[in-house]
Protein backbone atom coordinates (compact mmCIF):
# COMPACT_ATOMS: atom_id res chain seq x y z
CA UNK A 1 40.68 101.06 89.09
CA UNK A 2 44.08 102.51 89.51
CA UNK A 3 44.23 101.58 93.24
CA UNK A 4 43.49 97.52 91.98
CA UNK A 5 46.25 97.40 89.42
CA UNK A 6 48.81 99.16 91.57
CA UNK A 7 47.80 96.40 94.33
CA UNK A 8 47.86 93.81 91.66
CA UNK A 9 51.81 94.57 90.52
CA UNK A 10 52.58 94.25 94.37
CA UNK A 11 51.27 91.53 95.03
CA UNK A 12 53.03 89.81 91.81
CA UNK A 13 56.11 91.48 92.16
CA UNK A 14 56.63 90.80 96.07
CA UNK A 15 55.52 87.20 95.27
CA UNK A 16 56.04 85.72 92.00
CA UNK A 17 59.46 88.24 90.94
CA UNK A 18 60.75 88.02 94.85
CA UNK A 19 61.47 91.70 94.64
CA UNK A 20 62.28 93.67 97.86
CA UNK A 21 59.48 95.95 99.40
CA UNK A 22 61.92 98.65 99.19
CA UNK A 23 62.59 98.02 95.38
CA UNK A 24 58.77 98.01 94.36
CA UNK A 25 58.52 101.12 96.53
CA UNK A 26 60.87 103.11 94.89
CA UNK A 27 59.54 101.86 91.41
CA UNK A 28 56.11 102.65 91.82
CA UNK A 29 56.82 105.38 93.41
CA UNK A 30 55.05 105.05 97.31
CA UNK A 31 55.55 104.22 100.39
CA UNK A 32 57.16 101.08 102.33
CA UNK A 33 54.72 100.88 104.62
CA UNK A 34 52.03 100.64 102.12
CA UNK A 35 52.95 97.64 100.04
CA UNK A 36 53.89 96.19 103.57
CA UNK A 37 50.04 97.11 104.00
CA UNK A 38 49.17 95.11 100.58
CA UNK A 39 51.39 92.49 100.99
CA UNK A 40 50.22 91.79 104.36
CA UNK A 41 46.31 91.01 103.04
CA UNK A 42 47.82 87.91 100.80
CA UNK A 43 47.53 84.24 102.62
CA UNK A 44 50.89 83.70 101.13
CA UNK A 45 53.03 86.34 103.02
CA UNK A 46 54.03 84.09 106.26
CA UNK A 47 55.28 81.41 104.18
CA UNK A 48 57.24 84.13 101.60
CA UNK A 49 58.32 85.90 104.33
CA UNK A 50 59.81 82.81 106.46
CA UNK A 51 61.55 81.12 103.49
CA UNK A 52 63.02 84.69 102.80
CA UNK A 53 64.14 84.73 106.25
CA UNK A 54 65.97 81.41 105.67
CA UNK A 55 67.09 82.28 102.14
CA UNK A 56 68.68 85.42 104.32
CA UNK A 57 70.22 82.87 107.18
CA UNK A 58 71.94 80.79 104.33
CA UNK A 59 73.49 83.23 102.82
CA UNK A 60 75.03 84.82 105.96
CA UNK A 61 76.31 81.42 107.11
CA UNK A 62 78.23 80.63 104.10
CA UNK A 63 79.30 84.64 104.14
CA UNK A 64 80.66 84.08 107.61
CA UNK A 65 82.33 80.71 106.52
CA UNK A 66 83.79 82.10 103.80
CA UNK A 67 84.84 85.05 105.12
CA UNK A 68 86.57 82.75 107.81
CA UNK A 69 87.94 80.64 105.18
CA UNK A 70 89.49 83.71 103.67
CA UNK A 71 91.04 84.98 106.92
CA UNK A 72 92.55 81.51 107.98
CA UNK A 73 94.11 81.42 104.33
CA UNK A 74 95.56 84.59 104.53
CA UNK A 75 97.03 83.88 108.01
CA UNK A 76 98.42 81.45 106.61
CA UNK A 77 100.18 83.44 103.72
CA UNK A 78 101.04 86.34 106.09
CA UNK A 79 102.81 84.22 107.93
CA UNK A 80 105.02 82.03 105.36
CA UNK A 81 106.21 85.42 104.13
CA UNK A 82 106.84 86.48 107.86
CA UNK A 83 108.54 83.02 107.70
CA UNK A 84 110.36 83.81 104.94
CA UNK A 85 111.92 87.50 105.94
CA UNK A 86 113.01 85.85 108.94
CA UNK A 87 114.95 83.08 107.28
CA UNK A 88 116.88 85.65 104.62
CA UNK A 89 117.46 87.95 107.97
CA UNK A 90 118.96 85.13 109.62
CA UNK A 91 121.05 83.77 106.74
CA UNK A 92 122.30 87.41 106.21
CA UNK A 93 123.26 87.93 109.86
CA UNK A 94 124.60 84.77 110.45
CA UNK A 95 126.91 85.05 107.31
CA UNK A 96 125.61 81.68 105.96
CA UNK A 97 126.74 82.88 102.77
CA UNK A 98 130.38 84.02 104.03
CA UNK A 99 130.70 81.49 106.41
CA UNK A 100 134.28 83.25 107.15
CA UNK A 101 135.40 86.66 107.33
CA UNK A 102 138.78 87.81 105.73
CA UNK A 103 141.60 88.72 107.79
CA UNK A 104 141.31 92.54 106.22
CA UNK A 105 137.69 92.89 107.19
CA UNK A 106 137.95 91.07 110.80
CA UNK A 107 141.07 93.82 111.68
CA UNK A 108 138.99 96.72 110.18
CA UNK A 109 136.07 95.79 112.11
CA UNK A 110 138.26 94.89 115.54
CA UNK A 111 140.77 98.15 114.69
CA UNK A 112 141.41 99.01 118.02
CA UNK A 113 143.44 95.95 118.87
CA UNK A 114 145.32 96.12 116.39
CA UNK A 115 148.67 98.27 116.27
CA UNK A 116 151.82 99.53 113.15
CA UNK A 117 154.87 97.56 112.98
CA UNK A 118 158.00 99.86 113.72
CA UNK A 119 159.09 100.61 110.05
CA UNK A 120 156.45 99.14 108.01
CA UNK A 121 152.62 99.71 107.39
CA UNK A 122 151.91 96.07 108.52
CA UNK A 123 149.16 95.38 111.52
CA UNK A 124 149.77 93.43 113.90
CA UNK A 125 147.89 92.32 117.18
CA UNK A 126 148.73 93.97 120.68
CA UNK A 127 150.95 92.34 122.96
CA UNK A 128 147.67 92.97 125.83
CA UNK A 129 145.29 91.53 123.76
CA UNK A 130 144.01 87.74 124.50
CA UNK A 131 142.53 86.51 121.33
CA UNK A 132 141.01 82.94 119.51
CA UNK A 133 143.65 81.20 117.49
CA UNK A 134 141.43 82.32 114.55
CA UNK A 135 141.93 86.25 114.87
CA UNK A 136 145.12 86.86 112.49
CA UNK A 137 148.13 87.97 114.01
CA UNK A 138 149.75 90.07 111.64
CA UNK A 139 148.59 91.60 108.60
CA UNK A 140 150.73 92.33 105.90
CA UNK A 141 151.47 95.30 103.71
CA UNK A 142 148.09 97.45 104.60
CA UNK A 143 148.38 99.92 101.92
CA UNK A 144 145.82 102.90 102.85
CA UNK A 145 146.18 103.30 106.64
CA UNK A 146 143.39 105.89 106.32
CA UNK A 147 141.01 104.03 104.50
CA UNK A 148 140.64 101.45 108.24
CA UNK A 149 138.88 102.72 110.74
CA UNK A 150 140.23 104.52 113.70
CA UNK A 151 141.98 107.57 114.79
CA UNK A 152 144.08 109.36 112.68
CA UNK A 153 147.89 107.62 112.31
CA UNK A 154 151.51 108.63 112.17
CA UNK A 155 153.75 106.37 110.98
């Protein structure tokens, strides 16, 4: 009598509840392979077990689509920030903010062109030096020589 009921909550749970094999296995406490064994004696089991099959091939096509939805997207994203970096990198290397550079910061970054005035602590650009109309010729009163870069200087 045992054996009959046991067979009978199978049979209703693989069928009517859709539970797994493994799930009424556990719960009642056998084997897989026997309410595989049960299962297998009902007329309906080819029919449960191919629309399972096709429940299971749904739901790993839209899985895959929307995992590939979810990568495309994020592709996406990933690269308007990369987008993004690379615009602020550019605007801060091309000085788009500064568009020009004082005459105090173009002869502290150019220092070695530059030479004293006899008698004075103005700058002012070496006779052997070719440079752009735009690099200043002279600056005036430059009133911490040490605070420029370059070798130590004796006025």
């Amino acid at each position: 009598m045992v054996g009959i009921k046991k067979k009978e909550k199978i049979i209703i749970r693989y069928f009517d509840c859709h539970e797994r094999e493994n799930k009424i296995a556990r719960d009642l406490k056998v084997s897989p392979s026997y309410i595989t064994k049960i299962i297998k004696t009902d007329p309906r089991y080819w029919k449960e077990k191919a629309d399972r099959l096709d429940k299971t091939k749904k739901r790993v096509q839209e899985y895959k689509r929307n995992w590939i939805y979810e990568k495309r997207n994020s592709k996406c994203e990933e690269y308007d920030a990369l987008k993004r970096e690379h615009e602020s990198d550019v605007a801060k290397l091309s000085n788009m903010y500064k568009p020009e550079m004082s005459n105090e910061l173009f002869v502290k970054c150019n220092r070695s062109v530059y030479g004293y005035c006899k008698g004075s602590s103005d700058l002012r650009l070496r006779s052997n030096i070719n440079a752009g109309f735009t690099a200043p010729k002279r600056i005036r009163k430059v009133m911490r020589a040490g605070s420029i870069r370059s070798r130590p200087v004796h006025v």
